[in-house]
C-alpha atoms as a PDB file:
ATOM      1  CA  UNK A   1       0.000   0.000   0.000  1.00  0.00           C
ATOM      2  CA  UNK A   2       2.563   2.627   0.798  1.00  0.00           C
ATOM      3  CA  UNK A   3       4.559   1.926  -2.739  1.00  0.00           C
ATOM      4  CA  UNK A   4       1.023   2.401  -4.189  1.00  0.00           C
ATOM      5  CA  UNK A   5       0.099   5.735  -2.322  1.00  0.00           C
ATOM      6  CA  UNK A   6       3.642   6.907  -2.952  1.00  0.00           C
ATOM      7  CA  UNK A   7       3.214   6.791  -6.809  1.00  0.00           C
ATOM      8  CA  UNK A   8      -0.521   8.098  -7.003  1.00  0.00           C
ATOM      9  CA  UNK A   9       0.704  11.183  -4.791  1.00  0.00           C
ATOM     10  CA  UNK A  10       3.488  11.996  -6.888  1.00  0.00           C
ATOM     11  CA  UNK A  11       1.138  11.360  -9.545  1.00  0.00           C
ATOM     12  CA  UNK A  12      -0.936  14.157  -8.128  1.00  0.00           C
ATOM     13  CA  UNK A  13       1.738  16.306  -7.960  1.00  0.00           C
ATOM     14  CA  UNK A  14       2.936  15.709  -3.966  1.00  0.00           C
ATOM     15  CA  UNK A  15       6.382  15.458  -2.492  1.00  0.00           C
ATOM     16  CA  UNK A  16       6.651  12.284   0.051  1.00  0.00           C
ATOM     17  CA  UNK A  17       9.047  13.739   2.496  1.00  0.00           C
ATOM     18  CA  UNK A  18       8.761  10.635   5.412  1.00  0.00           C
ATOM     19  CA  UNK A  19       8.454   6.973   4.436  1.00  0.00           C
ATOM     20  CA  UNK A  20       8.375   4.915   8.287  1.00  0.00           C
ATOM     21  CA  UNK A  21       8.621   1.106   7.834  1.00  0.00           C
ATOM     22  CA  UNK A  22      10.347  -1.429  10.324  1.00  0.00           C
ATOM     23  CA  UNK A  23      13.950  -0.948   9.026  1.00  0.00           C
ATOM     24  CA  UNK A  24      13.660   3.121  10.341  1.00  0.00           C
ATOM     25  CA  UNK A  25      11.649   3.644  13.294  1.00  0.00           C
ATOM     26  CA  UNK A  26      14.057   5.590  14.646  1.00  0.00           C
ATOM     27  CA  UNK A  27      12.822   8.100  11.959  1.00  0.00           C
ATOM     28  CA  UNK A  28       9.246   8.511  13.149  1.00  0.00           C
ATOM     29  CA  UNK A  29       9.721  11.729  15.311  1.00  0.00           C
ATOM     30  CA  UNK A  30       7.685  15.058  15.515  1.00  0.00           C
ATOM     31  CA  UNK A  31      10.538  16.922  13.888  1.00  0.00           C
ATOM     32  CA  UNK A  32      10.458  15.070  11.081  1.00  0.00           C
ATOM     33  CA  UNK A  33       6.541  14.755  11.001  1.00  0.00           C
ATOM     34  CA  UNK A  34       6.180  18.265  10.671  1.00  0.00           C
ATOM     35  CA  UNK A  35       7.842  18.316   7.625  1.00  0.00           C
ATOM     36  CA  UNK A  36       4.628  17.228   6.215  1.00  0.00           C
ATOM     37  CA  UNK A  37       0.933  18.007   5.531  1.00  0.00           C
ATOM     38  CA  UNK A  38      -1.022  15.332   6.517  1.00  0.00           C
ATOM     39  CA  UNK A  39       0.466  11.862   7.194  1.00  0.00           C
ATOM     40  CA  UNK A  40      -1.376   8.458   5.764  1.00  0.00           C
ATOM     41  CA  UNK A  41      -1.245   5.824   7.718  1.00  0.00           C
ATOM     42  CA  UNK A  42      -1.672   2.208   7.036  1.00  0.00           C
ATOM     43  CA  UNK A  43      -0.010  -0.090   9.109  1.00  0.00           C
ATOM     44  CA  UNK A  44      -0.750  -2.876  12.099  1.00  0.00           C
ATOM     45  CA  UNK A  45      -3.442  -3.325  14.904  1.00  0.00           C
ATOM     46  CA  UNK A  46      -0.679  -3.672  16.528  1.00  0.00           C
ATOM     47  CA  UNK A  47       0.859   0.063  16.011  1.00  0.00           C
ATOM     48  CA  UNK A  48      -1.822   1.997  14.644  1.00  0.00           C
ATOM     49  CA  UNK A  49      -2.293   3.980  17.976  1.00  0.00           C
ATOM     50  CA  UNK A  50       1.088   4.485  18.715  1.00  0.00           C
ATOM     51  CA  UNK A  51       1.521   6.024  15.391  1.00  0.00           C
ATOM     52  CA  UNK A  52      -1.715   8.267  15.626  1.00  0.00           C
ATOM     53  CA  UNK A  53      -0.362   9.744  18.859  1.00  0.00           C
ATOM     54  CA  UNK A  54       3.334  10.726  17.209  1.00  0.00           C
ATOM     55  CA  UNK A  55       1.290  12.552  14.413  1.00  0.00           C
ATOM     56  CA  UNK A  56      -1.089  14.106  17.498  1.00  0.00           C
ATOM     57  CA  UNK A  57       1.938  15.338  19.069  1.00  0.00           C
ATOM     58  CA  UNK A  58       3.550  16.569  16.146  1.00  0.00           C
ATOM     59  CA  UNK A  59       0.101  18.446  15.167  1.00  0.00           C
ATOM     60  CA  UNK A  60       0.018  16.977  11.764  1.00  0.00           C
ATOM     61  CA  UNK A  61      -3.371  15.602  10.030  1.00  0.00           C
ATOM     62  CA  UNK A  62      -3.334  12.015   9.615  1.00  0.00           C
ATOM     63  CA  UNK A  63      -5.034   9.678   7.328  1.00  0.00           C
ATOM     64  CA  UNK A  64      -6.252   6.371   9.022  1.00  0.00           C
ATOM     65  CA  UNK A  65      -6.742   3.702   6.691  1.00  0.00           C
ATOM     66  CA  UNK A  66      -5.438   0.461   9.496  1.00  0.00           C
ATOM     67  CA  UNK A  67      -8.392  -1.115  11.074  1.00  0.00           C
ATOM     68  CA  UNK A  68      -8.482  -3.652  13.531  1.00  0.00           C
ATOM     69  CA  UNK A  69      -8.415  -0.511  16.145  1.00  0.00           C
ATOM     70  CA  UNK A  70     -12.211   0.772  16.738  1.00  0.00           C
ATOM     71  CA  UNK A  71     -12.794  -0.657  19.562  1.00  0.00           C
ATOM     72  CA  UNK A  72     -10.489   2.274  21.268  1.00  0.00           C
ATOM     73  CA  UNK A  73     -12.212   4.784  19.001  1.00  0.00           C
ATOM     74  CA  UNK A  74     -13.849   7.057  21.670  1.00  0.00           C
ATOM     75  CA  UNK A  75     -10.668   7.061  23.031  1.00  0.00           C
ATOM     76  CA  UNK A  76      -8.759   8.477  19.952  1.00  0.00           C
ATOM     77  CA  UNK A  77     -11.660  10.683  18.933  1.00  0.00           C
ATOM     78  CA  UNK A  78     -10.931  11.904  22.697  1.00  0.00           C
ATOM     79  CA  UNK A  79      -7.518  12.808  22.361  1.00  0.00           C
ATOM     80  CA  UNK A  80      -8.115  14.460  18.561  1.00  0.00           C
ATOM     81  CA  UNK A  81     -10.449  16.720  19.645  1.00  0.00           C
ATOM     82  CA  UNK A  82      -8.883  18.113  23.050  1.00  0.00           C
ATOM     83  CA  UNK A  83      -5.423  18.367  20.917  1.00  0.00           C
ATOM     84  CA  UNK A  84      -7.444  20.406  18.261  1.00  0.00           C
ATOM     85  CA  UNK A  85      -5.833  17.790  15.776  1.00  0.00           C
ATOM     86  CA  UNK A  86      -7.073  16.471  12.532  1.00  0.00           C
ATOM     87  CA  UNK A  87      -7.529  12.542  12.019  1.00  0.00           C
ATOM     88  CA  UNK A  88      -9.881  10.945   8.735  1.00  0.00           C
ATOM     89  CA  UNK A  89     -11.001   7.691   9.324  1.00  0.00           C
ATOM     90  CA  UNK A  90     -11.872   4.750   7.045  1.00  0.00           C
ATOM     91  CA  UNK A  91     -12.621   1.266   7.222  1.00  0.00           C
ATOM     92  CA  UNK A  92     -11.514   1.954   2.960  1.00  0.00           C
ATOM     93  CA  UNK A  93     -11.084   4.831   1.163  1.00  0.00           C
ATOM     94  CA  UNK A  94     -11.921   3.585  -2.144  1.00  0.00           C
ATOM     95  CA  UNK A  95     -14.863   5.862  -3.343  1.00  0.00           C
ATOM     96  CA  UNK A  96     -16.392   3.085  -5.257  1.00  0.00           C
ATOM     97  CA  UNK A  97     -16.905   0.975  -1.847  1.00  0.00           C
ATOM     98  CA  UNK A  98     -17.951   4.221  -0.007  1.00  0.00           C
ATOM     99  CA  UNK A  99     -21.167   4.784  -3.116  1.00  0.00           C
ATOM    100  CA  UNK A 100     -21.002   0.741  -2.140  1.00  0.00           C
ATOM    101  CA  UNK A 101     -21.419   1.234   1.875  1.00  0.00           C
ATOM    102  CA  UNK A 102     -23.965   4.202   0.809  1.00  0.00           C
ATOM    103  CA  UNK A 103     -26.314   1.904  -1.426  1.00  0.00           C
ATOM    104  CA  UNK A 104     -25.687  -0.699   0.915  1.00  0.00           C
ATOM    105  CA  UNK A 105     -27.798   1.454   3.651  1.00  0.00           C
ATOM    106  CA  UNK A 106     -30.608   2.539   1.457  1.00  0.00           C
ATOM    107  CA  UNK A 107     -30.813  -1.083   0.121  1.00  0.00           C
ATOM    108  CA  UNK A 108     -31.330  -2.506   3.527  1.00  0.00           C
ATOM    109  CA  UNK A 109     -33.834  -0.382   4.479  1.00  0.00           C
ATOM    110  CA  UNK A 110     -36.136  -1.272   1.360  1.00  0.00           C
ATOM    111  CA  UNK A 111     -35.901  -4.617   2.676  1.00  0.00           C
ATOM    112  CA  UNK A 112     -37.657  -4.015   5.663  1.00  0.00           C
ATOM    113  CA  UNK A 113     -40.422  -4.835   3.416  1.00  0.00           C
ATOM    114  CA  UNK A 114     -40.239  -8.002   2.419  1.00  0.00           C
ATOM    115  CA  UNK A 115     -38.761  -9.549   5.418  1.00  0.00           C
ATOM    116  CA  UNK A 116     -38.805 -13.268   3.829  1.00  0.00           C
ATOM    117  CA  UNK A 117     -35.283 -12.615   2.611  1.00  0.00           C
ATOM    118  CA  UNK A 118     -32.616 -13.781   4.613  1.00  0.00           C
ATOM    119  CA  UNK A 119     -28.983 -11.579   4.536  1.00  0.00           C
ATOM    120  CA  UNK A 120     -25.312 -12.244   4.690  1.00  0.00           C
ATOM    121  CA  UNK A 121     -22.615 -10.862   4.020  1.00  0.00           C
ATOM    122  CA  UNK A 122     -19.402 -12.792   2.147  1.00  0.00           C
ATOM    123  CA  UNK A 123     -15.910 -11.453   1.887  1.00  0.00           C
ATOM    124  CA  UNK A 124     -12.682 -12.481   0.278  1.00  0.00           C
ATOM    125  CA  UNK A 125      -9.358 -11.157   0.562  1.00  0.00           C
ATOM    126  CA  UNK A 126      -5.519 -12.437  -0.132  1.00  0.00           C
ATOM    127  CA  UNK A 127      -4.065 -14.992   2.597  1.00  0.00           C
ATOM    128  CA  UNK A 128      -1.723 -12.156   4.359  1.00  0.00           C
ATOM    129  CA  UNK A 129      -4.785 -10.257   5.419  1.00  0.00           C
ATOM    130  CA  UNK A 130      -4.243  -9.710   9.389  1.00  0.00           C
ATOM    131  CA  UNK A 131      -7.584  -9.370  10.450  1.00  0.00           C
ATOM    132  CA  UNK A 132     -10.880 -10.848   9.883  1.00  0.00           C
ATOM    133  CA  UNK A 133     -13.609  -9.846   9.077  1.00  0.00           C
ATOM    134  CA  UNK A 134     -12.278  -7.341   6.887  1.00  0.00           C
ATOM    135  CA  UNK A 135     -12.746  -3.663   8.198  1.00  0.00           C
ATOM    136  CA  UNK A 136     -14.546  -3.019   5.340  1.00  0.00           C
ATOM    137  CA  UNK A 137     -17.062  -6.085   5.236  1.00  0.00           C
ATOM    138  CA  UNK A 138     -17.964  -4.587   9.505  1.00  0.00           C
ATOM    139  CA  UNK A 139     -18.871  -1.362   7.578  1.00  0.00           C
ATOM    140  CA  UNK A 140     -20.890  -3.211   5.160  1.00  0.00           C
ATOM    141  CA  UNK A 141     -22.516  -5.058   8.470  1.00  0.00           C
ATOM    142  CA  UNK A 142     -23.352  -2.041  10.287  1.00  0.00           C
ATOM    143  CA  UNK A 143     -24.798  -0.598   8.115  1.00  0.00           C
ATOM    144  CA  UNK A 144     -27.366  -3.449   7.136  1.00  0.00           C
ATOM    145  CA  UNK A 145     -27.853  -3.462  11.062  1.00  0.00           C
ATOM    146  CA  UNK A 146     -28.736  -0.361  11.455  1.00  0.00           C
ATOM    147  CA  UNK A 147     -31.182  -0.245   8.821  1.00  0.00           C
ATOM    148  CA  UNK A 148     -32.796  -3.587   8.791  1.00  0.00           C
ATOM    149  CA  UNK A 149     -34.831  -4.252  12.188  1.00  0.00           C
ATOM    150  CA  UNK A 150     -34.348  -8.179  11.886  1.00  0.00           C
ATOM    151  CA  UNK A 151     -30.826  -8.041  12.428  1.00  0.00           C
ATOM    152  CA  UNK A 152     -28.997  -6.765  15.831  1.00  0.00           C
ATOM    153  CA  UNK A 153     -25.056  -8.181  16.030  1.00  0.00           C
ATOM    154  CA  UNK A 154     -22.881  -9.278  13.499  1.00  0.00           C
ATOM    155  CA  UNK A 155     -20.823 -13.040  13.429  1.00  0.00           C
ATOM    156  CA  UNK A 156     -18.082 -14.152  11.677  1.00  0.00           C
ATOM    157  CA  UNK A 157     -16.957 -17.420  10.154  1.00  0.00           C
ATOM    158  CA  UNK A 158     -13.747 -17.792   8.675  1.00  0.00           C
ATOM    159  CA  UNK A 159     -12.365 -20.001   5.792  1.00  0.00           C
ATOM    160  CA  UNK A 160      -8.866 -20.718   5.574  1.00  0.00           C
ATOM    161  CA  UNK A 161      -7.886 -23.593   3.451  1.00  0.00           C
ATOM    162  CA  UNK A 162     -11.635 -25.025   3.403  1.00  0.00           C
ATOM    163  CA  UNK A 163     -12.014 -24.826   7.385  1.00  0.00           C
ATOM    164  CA  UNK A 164     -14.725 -23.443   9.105  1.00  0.00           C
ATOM    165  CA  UNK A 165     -14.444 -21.582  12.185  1.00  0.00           C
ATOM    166  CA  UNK A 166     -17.994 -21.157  12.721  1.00  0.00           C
ATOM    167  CA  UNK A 167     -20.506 -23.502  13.327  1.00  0.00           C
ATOM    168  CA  UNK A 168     -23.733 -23.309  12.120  1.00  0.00           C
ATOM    169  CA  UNK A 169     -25.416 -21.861  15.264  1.00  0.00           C
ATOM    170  CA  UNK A 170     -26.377 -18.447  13.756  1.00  0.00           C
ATOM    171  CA  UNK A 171     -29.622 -16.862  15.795  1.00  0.00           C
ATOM    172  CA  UNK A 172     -32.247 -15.049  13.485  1.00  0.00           C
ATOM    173  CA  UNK A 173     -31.227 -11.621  14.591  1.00  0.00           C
ATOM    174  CA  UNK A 174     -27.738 -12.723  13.598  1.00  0.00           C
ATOM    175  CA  UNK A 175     -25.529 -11.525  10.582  1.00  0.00           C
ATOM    176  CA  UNK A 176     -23.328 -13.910   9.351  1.00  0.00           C
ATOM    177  CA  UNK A 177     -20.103 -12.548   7.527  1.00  0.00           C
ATOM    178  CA  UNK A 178     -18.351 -15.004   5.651  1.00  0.00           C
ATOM    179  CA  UNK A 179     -14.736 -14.484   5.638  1.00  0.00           C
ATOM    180  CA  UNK A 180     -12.854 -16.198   2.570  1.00  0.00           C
ATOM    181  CA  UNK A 181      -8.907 -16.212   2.274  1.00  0.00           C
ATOM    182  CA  UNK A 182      -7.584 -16.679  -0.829  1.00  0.00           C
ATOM    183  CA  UNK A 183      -4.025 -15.870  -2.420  1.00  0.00           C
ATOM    184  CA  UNK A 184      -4.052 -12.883  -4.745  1.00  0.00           C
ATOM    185  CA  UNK A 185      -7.601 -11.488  -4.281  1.00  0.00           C
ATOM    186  CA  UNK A 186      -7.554  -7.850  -3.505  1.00  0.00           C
ATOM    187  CA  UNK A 187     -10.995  -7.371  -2.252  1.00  0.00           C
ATOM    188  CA  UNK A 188     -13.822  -8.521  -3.214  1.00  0.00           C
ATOM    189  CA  UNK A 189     -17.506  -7.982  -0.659  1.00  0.00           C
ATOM    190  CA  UNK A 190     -21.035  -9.091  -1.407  1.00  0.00           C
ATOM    191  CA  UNK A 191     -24.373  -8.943  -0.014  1.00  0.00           C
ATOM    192  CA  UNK A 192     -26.555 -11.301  -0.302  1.00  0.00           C
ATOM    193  CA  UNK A 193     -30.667 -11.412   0.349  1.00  0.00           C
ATOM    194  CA  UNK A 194     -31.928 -15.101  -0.306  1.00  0.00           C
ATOM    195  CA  UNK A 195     -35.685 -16.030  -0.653  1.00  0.00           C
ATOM    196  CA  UNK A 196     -37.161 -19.490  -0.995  1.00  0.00           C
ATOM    197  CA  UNK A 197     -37.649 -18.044  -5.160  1.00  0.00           C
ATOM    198  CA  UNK A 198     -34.685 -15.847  -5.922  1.00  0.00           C
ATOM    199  CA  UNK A 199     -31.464 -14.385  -4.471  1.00  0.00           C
ATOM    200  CA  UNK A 200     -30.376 -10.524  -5.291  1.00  0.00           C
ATOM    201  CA  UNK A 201     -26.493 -10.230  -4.822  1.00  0.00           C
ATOM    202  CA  UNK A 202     -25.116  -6.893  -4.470  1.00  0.00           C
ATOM    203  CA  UNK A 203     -21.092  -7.143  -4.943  1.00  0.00           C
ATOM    204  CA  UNK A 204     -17.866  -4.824  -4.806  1.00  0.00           C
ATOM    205  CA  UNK A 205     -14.626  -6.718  -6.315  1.00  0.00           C
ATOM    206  CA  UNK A 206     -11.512  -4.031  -6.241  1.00  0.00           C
ATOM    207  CA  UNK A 207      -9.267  -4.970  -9.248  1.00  0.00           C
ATOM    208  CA  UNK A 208      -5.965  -4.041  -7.745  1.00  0.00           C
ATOM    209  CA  UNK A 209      -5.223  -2.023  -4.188  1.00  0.00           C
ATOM    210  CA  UNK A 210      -5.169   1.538  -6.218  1.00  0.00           C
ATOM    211  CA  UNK A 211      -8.699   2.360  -5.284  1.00  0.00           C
ATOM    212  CA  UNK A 212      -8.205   2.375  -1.893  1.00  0.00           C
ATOM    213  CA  UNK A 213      -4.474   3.877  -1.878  1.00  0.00           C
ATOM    214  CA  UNK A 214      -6.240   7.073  -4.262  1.00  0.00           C
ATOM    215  CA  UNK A 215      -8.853   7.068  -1.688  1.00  0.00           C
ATOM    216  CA  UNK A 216      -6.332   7.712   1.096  1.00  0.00           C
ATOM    217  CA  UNK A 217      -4.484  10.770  -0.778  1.00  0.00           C
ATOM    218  CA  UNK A 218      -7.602  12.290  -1.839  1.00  0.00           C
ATOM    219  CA  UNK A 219      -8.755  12.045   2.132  1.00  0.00           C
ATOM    220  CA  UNK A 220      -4.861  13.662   2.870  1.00  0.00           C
ATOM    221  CA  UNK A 221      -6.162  16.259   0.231  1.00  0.00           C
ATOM    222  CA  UNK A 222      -9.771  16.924   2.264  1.00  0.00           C
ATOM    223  CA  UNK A 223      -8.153  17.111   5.602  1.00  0.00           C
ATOM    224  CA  UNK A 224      -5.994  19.577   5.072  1.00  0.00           C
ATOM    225  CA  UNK A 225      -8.239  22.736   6.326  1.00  0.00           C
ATOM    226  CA  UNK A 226     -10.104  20.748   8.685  1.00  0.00           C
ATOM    227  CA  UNK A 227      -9.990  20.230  12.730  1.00  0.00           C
ATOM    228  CA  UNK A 228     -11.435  17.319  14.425  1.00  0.00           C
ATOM    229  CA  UNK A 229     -12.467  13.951  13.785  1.00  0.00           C
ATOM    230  CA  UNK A 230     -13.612  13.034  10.914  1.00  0.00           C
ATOM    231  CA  UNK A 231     -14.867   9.309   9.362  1.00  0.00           C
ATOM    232  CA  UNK A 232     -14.606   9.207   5.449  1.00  0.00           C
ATOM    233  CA  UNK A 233     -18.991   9.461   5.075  1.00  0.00           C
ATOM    234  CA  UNK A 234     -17.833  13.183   6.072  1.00  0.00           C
ATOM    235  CA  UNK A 235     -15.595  13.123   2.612  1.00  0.00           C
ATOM    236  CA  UNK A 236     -18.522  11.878   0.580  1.00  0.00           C
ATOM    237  CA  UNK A 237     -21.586  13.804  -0.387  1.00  0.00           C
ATOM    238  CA  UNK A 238     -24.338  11.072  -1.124  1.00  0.00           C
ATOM    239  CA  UNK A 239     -27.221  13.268  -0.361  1.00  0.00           C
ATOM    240  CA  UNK A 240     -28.999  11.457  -3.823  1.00  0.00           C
END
């Protein structure tokens, strides 16, 4: 991802002037943050906080594009606010999955009306993918649950290598995600509503990571005159 953002910024006409990986740690420091303009960050569950708090301290606007972290969200939206800092969060920047996550909404709450079809969501991604369900297909899940009454939590099942994690337990007020690893598959999410007489599949497949790494630079664009916390739906005007 960071090769990928690099080139599409340059494309755009930026200058990179900080590239952290694990070989130069030692680098990340508020002097040399504040050589920049906004900061995009796409790392680990692992460090995504710690690196959100060096760009806090070194005032400079950061693009959040790591999940695996929301559960500390209040906590970071906490910290943004009383620093007067600037932070843009996204499950994925890629503004054909955020007209995706938009649809997705309306979609569900049609089908309050015919409440004989049952939904899941599936999602597939390559094998290195750290975290499942993907940040992206939780998006996709919240949104169906807060627009269709039948459903109240999300599950997950996970297939590696033909195993099941899940059993088959699911409630009726359940959402199942599916969670599919498989090697070279960028991204692909789908929602499905199946009847007893027909199915309607609704489906995002990302062709290569470029979406989501233009997302993030046109996000590092947006932030720039803002203050506060921001989630990507802030980026986006789907008013239609």
């Amino acid at each position: 991802m960071g090769r990928i953002i690099e080139k599409i910024a340059i494309d755009r006409k930026h200058e990179i002037v900080l590239k952290i990986d694990y070989d130069n740690l030692h680098e990340l420091t508020a002097e040399n943050l504040q050589k920049a303009d906004a900061a995009i960050e796409f790392s680990t569950p692992a460090t995504v906080l710690g690196n959100i708090g060096h760009c806090f301290k070194a005032g400079v606007p950061v693009v959040v594009g790591t999940t695996g972290w929301y559960d500390e969200i209040q906590q970071v939206k906490q910290q943004c606010e009383q620093g007067n800092n600037s932070l843009i969060y996204a499950s994925n920047f890629s503004v054909g999955v955020n007209i995706f996550f938009h649809v997705n909404r309306v979609l569900a709450k049609l089908m309050n009306n015919y409440p004989y079809y049952e939904v899941q969501v599936e999602e597939m991604h390559h094998t290195q993918k750290l975290d499942a369900p993907s940040g992206t297909a939780i998006t996709i899940a919240e949104g169906i649950i807060e627009n269709l009454d039948a459903k109240k939590e999300w599950v997950n099942a996970l297939t590696t290598d033909g195993e099941d994690t899940a059993g088959d337990n699911i409630k009726n007020d359940q959402l199942l995600i599916e969670s599919f690893r498989i090697d070279s598959v960028p991204g692909t999410h789908t929602v499905i509503y199946d009847s007893e007489v027909d199915s309607i599949e609704f489906k995002h497949s990302a062709h290569s990571r470029n979406g989501f790494a233009l997302g993030a630079v046109m996000a590092a664009e947006w932030i720039q005159d803002k203050k506060g916390f921001h989630s990507v739906q802030d980026m986006f005007d789907f008013k239609v």
